[in-house]
PDB file of N, CA and C in Angstrom:
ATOM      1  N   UNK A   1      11.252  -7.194  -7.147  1.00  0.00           N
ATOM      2  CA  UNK A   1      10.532  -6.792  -5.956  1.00  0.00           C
ATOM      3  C   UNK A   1      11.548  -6.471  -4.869  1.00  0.00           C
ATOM      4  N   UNK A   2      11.403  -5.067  -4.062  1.00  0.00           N
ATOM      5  CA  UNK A   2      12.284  -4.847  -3.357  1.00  0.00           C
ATOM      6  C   UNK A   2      11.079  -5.086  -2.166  1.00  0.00           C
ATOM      7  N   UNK A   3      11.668  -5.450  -0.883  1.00  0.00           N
ATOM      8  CA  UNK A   3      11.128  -5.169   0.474  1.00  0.00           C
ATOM      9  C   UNK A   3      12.102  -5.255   1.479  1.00  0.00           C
ATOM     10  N   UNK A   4      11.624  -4.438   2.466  1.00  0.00           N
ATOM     11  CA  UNK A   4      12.062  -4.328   4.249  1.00  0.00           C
ATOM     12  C   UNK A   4      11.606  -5.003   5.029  1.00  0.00           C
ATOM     13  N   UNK A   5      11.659  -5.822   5.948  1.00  0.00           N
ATOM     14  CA  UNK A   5      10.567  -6.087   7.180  1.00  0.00           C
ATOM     15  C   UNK A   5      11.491  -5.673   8.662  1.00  0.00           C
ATOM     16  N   UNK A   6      10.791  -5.274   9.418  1.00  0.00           N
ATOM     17  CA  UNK A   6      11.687  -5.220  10.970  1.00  0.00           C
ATOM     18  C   UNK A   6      10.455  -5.906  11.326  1.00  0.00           C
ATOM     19  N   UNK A   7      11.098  -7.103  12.706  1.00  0.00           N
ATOM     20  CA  UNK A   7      10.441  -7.470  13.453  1.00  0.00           C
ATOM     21  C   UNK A   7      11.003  -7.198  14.767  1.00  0.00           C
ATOM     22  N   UNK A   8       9.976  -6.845  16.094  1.00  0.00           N
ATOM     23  CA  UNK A   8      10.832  -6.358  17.444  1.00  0.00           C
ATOM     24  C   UNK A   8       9.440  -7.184  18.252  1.00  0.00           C
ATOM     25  N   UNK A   9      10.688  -7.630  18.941  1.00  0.00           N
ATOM     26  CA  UNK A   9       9.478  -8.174  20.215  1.00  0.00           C
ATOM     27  C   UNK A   9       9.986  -7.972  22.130  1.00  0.00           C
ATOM     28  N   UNK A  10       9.026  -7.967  22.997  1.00  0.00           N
ATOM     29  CA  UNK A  10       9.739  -7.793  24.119  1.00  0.00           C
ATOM     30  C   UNK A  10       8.890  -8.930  24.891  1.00  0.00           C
ATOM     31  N   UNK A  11       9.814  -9.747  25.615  1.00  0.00           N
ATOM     32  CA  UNK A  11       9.104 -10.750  26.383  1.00  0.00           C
ATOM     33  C   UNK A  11       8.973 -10.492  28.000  1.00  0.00           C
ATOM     34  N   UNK A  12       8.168 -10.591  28.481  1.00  0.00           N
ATOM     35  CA  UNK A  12       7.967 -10.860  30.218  1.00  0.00           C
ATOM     36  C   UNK A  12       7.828 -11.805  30.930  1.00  0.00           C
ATOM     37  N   UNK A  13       8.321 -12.394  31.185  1.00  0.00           N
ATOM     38  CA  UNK A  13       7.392 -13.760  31.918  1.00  0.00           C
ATOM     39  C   UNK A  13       6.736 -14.612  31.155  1.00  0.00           C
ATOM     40  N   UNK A  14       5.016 -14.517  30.599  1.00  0.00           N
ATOM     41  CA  UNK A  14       4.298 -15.537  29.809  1.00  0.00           C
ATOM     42  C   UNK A  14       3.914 -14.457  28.895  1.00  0.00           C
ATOM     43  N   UNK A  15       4.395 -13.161  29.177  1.00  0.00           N
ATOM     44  CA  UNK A  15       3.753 -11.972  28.158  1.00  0.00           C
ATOM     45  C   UNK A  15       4.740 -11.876  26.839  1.00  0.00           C
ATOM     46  N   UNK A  16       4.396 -11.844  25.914  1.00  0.00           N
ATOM     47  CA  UNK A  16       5.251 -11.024  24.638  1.00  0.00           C
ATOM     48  C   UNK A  16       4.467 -10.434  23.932  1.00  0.00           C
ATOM     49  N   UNK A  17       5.354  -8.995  23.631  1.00  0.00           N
ATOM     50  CA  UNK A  17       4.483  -8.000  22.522  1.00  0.00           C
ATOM     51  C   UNK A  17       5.430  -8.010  21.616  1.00  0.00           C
ATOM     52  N   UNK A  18       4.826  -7.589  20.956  1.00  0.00           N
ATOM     53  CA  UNK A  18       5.625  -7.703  19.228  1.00  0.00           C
ATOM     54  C   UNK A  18       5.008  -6.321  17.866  1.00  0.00           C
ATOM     55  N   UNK A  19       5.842  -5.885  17.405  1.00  0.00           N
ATOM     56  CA  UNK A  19       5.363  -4.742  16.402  1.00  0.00           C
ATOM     57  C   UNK A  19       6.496  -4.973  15.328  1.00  0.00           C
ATOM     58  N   UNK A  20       5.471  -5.381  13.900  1.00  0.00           N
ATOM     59  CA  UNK A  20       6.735  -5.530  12.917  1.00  0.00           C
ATOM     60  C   UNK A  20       5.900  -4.694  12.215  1.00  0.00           C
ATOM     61  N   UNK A  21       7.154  -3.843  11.479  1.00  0.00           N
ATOM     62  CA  UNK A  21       6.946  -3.105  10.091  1.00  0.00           C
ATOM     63  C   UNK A  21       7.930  -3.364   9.238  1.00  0.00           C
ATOM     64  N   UNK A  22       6.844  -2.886   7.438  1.00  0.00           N
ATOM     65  CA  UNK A  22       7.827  -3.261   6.641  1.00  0.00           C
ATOM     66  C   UNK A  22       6.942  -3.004   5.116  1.00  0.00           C
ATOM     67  N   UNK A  23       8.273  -2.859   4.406  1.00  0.00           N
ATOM     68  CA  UNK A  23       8.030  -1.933   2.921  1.00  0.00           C
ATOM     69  C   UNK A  23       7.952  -2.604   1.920  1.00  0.00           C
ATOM     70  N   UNK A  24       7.291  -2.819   0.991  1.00  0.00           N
ATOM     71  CA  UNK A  24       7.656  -3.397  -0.253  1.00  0.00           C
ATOM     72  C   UNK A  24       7.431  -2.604  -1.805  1.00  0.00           C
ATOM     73  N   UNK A  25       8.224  -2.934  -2.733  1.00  0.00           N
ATOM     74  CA  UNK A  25       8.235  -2.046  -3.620  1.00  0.00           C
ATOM     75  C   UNK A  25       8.720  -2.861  -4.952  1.00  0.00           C
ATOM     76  N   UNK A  26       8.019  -2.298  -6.480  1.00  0.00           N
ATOM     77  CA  UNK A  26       8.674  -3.358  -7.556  1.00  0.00           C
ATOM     78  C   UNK A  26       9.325  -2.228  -8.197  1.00  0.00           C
ATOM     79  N   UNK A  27      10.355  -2.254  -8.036  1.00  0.00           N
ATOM     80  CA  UNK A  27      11.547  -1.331  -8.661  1.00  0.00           C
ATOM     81  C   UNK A  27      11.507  -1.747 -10.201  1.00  0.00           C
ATOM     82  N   UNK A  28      11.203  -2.633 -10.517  1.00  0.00           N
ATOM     83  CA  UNK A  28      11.247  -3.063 -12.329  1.00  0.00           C
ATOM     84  C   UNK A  28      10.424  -2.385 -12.490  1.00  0.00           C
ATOM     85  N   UNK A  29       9.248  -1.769 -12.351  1.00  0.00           N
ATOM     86  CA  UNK A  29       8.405  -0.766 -12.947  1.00  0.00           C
ATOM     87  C   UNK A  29       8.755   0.323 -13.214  1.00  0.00           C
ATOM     88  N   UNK A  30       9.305   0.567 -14.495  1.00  0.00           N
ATOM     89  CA  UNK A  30       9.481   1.757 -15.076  1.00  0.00           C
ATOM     90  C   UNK A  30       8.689   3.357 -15.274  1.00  0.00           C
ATOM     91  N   UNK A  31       7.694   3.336 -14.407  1.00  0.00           N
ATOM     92  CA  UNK A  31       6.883   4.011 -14.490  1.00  0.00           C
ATOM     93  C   UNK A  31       6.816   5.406 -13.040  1.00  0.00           C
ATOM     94  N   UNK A  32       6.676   6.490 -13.334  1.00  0.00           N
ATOM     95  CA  UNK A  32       6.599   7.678 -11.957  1.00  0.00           C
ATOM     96  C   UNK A  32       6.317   7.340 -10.952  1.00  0.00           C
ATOM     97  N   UNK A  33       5.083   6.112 -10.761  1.00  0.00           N
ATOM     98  CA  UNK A  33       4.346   6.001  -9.817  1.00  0.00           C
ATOM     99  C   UNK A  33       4.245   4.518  -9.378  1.00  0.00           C
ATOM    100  N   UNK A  34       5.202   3.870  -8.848  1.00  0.00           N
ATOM    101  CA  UNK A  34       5.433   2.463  -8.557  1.00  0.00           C
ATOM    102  C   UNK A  34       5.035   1.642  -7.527  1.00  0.00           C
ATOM    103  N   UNK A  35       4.630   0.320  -7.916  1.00  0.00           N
ATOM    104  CA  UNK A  35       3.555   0.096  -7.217  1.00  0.00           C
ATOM    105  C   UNK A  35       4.432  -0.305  -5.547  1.00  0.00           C
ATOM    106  N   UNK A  36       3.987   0.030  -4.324  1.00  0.00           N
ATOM    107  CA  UNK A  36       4.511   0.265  -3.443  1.00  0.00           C
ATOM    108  C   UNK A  36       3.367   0.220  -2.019  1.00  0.00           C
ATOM    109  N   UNK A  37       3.638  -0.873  -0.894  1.00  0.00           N
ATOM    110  CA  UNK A  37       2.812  -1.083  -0.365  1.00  0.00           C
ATOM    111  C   UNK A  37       3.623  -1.022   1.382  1.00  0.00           C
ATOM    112  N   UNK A  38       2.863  -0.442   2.249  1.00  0.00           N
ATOM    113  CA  UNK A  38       3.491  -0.576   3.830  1.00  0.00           C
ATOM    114  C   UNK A  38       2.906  -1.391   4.546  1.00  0.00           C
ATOM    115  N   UNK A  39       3.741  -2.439   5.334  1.00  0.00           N
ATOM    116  CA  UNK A  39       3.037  -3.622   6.552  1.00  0.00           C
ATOM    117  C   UNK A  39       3.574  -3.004   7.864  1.00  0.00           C
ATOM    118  N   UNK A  40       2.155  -3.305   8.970  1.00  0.00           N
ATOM    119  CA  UNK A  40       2.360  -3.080   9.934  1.00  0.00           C
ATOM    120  C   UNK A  40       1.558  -3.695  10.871  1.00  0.00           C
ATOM    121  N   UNK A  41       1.720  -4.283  12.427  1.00  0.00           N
ATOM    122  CA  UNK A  41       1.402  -5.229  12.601  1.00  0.00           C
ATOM    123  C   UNK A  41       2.000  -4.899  14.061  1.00  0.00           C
ATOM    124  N   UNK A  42       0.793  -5.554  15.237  1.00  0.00           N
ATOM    125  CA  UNK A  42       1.291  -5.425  16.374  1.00  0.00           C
ATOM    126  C   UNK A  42       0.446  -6.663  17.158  1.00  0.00           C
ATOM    127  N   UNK A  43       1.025  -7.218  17.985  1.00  0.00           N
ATOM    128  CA  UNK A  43       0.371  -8.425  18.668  1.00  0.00           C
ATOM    129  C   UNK A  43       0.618  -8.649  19.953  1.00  0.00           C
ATOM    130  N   UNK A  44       0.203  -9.279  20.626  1.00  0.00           N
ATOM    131  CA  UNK A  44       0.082  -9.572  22.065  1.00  0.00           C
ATOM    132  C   UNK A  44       0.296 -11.733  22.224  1.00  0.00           C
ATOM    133  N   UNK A  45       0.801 -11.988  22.951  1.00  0.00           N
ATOM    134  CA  UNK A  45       1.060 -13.266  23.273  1.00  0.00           C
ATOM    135  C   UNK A  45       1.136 -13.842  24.699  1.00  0.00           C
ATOM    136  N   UNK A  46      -0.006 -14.515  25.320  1.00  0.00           N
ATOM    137  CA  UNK A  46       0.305 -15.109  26.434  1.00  0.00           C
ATOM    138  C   UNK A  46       0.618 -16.132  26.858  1.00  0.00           C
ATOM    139  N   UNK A  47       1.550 -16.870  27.111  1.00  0.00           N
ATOM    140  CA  UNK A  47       1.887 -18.296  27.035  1.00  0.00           C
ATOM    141  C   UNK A  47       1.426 -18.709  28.177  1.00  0.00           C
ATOM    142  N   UNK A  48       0.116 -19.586  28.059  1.00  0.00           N
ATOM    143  CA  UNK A  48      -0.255 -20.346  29.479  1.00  0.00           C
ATOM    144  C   UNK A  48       1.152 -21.581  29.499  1.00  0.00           C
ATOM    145  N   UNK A  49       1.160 -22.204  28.833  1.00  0.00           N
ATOM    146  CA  UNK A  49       2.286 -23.160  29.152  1.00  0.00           C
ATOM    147  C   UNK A  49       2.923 -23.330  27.962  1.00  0.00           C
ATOM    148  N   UNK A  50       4.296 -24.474  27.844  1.00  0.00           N
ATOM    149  CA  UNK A  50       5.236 -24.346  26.728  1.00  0.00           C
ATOM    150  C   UNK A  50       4.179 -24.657  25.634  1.00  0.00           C
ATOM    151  N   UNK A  51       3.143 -25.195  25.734  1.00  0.00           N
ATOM    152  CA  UNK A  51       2.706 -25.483  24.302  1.00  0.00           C
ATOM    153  C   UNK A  51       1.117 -24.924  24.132  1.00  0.00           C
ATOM    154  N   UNK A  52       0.506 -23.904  25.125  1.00  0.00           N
ATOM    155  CA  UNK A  52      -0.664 -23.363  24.997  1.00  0.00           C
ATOM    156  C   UNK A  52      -0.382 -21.630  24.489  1.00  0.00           C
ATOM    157  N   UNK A  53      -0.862 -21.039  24.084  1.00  0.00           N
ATOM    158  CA  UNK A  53      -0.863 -19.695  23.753  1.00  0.00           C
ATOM    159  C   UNK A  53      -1.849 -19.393  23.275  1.00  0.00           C
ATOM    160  N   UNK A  54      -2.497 -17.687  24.466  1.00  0.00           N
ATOM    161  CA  UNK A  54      -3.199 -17.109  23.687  1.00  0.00           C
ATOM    162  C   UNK A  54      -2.711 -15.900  22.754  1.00  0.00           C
ATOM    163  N   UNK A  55      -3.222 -15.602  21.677  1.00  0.00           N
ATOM    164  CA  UNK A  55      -2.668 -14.391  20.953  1.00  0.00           C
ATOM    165  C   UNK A  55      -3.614 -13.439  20.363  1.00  0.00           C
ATOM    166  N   UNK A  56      -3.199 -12.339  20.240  1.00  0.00           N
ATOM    167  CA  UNK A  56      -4.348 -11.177  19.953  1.00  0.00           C
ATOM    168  C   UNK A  56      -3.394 -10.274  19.031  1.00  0.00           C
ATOM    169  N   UNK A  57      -3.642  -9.644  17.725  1.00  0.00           N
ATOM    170  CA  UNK A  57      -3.249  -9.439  16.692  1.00  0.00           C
ATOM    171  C   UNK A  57      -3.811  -8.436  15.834  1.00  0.00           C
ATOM    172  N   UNK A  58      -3.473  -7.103  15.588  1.00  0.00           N
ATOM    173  CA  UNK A  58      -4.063  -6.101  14.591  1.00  0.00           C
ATOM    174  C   UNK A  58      -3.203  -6.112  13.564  1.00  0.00           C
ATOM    175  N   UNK A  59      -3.287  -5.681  11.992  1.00  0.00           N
ATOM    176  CA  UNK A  59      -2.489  -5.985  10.762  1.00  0.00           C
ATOM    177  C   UNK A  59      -3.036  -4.501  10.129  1.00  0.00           C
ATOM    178  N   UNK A  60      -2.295  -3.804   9.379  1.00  0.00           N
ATOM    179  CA  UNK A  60      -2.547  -3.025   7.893  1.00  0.00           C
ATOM    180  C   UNK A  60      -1.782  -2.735   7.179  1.00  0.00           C
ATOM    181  N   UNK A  61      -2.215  -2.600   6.124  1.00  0.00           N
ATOM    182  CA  UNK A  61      -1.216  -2.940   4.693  1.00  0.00           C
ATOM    183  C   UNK A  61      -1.810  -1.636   3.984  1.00  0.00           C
ATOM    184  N   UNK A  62      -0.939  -0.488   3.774  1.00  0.00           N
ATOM    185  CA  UNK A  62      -1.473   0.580   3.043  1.00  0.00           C
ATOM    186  C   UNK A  62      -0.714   0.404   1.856  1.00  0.00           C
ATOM    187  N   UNK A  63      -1.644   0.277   0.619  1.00  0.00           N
ATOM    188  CA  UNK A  63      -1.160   0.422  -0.923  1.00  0.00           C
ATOM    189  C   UNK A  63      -1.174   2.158  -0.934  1.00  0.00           C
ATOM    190  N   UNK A  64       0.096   2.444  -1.872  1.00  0.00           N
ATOM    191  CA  UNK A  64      -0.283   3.378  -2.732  1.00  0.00           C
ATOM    192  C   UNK A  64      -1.173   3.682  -3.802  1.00  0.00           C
ATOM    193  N   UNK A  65      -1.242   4.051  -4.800  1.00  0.00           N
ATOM    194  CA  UNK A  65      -2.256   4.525  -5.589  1.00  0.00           C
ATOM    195  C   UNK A  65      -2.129   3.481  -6.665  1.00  0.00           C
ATOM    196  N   UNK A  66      -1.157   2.779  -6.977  1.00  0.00           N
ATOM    197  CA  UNK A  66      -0.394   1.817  -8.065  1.00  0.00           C
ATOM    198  C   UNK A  66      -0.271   0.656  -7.593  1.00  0.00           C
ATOM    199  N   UNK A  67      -0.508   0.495  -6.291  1.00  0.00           N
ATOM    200  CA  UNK A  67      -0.687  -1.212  -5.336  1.00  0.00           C
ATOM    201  C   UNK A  67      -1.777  -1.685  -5.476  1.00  0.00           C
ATOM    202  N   UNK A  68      -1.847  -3.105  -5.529  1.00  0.00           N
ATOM    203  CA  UNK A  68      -3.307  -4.073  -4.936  1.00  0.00           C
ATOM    204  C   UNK A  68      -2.569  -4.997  -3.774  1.00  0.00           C
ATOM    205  N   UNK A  69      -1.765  -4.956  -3.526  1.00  0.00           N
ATOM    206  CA  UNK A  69      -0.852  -5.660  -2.460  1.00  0.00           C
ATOM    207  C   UNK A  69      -2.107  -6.220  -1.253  1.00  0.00           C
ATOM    208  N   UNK A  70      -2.142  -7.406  -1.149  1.00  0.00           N
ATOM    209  CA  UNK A  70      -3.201  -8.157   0.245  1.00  0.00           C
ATOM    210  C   UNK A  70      -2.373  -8.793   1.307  1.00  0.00           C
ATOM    211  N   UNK A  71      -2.303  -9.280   2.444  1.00  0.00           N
ATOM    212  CA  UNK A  71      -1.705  -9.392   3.095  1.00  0.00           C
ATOM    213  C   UNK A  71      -1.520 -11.241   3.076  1.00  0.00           C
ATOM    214  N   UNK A  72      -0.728 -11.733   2.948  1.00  0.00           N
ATOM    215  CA  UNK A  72      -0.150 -12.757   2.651  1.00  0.00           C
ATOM    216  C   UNK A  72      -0.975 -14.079   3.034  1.00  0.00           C
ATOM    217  N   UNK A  73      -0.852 -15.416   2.994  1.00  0.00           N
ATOM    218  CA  UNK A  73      -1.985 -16.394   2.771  1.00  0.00           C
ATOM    219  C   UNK A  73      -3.192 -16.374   3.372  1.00  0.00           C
ATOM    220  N   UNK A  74      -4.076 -15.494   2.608  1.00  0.00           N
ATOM    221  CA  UNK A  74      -5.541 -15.222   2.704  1.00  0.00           C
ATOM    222  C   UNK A  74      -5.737 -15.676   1.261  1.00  0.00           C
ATOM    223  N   UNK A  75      -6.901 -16.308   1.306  1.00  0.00           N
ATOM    224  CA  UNK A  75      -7.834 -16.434   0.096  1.00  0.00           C
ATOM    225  C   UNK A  75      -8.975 -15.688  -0.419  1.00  0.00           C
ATOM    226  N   UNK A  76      -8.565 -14.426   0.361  1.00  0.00           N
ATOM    227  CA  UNK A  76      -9.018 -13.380   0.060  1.00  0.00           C
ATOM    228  C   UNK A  76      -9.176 -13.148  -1.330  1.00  0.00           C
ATOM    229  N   UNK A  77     -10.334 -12.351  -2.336  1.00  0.00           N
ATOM    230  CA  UNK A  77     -10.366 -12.571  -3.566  1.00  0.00           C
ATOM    231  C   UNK A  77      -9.576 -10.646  -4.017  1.00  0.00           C
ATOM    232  N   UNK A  78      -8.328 -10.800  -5.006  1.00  0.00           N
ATOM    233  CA  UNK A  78      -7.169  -9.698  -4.694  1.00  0.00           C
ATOM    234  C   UNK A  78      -7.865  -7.816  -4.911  1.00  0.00           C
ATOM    235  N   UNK A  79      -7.866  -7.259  -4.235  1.00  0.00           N
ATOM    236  CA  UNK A  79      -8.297  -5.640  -3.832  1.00  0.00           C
ATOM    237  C   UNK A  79      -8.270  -5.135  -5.251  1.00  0.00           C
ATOM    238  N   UNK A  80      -8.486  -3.852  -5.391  1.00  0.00           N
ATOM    239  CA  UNK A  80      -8.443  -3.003  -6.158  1.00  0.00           C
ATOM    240  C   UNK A  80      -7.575  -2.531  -5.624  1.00  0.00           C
ATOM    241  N   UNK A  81      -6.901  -1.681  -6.610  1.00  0.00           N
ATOM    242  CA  UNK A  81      -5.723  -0.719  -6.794  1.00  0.00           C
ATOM    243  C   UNK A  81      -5.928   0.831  -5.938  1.00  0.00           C
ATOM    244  N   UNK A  82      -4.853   0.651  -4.801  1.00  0.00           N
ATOM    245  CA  UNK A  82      -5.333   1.658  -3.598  1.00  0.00           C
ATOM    246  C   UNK A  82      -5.933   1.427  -2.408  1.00  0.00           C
ATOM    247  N   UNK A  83      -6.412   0.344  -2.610  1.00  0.00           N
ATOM    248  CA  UNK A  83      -7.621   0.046  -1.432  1.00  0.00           C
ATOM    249  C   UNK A  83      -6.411  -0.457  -0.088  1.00  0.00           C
ATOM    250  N   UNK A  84      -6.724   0.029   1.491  1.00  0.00           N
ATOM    251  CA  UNK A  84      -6.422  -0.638   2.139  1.00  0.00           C
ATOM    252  C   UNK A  84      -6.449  -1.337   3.140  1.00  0.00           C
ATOM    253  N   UNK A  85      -6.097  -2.844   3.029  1.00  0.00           N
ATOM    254  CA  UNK A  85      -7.348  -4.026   4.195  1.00  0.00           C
ATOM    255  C   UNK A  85      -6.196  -3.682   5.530  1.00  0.00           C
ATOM    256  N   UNK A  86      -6.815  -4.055   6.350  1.00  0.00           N
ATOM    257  CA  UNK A  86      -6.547  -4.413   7.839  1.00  0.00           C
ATOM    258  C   UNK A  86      -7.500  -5.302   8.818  1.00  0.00           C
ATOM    259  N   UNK A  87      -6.960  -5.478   9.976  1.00  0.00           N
ATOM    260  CA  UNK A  87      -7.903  -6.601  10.540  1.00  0.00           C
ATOM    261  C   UNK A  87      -7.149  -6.815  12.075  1.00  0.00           C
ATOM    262  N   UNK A  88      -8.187  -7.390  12.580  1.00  0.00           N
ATOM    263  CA  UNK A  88      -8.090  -7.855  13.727  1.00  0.00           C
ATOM    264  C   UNK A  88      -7.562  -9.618  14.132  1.00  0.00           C
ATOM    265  N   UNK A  89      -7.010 -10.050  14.724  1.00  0.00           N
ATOM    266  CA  UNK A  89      -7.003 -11.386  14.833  1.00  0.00           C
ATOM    267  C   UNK A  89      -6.754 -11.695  16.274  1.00  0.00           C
ATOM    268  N   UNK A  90      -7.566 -12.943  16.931  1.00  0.00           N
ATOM    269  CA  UNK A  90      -7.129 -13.428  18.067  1.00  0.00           C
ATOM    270  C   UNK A  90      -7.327 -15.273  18.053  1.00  0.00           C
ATOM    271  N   UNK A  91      -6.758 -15.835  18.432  1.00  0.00           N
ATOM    272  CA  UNK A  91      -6.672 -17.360  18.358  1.00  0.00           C
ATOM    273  C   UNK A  91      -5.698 -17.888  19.755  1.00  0.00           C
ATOM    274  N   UNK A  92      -6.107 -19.479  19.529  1.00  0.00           N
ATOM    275  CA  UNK A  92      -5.586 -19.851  20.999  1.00  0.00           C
ATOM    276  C   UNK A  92      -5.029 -21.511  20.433  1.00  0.00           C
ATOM    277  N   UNK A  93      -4.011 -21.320  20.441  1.00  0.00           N
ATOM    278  CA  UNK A  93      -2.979 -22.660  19.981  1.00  0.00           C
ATOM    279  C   UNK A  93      -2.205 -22.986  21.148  1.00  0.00           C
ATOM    280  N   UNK A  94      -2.854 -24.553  20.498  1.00  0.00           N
ATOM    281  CA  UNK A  94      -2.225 -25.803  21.492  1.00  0.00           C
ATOM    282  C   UNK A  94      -1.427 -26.835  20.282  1.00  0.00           C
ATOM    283  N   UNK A  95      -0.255 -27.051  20.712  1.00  0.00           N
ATOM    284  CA  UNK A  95       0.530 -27.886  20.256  1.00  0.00           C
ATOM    285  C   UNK A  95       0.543 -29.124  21.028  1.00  0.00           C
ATOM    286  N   UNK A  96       0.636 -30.348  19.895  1.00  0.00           N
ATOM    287  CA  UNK A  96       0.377 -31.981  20.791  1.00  0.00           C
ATOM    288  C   UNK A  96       1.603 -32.851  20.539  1.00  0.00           C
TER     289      UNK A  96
END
């Protein structure tokens, strides 16, 4: 399994944005058409204090035609070949 990831973030004050992309690919497949999937991902972060944060979060993962690739610990039950998920996320963590 080959992959890329870039992660970039810019902070302000209590603000941080963040946009990671990134490639993955199984080069052992001997075959024309290898299975090969793109992550991409952009989020928002507001830190009310050192240990409160709100966060807001979009994700998509485009398979090629030879991918079922899902986006990482979901118990999601695994895609068909091609299909591609994305999603929204927002949550609010407090550390004790």
């Amino acid at each position: 399994m080959v992959g890329a990831l870039t992660h970039l973030q810019h902070a302000r004050g209590k603000n941080v944005v963040f946009v990671t992309v990134g490639r993955n690919r199984n080069g052992a497949v001997p075959t024309a058409l290898q299975p090969e999937s793109k992550f991409s991902a952009i989020g928002y972060n507001y830190n009310f204090s050192r240990r409160s944060t709100l966060m807001f979060r979009y994700a998509s993962l485009k398979n090629n035609a030879a991918s079922n690739a899902q986006m990482g610990g979901t118990d999601l039950p695994t895609f068909a070949v091609g299909n591609d998920p994305r999603g929204f996320g927002a949550g609010l963590r407090h550390t004790f």
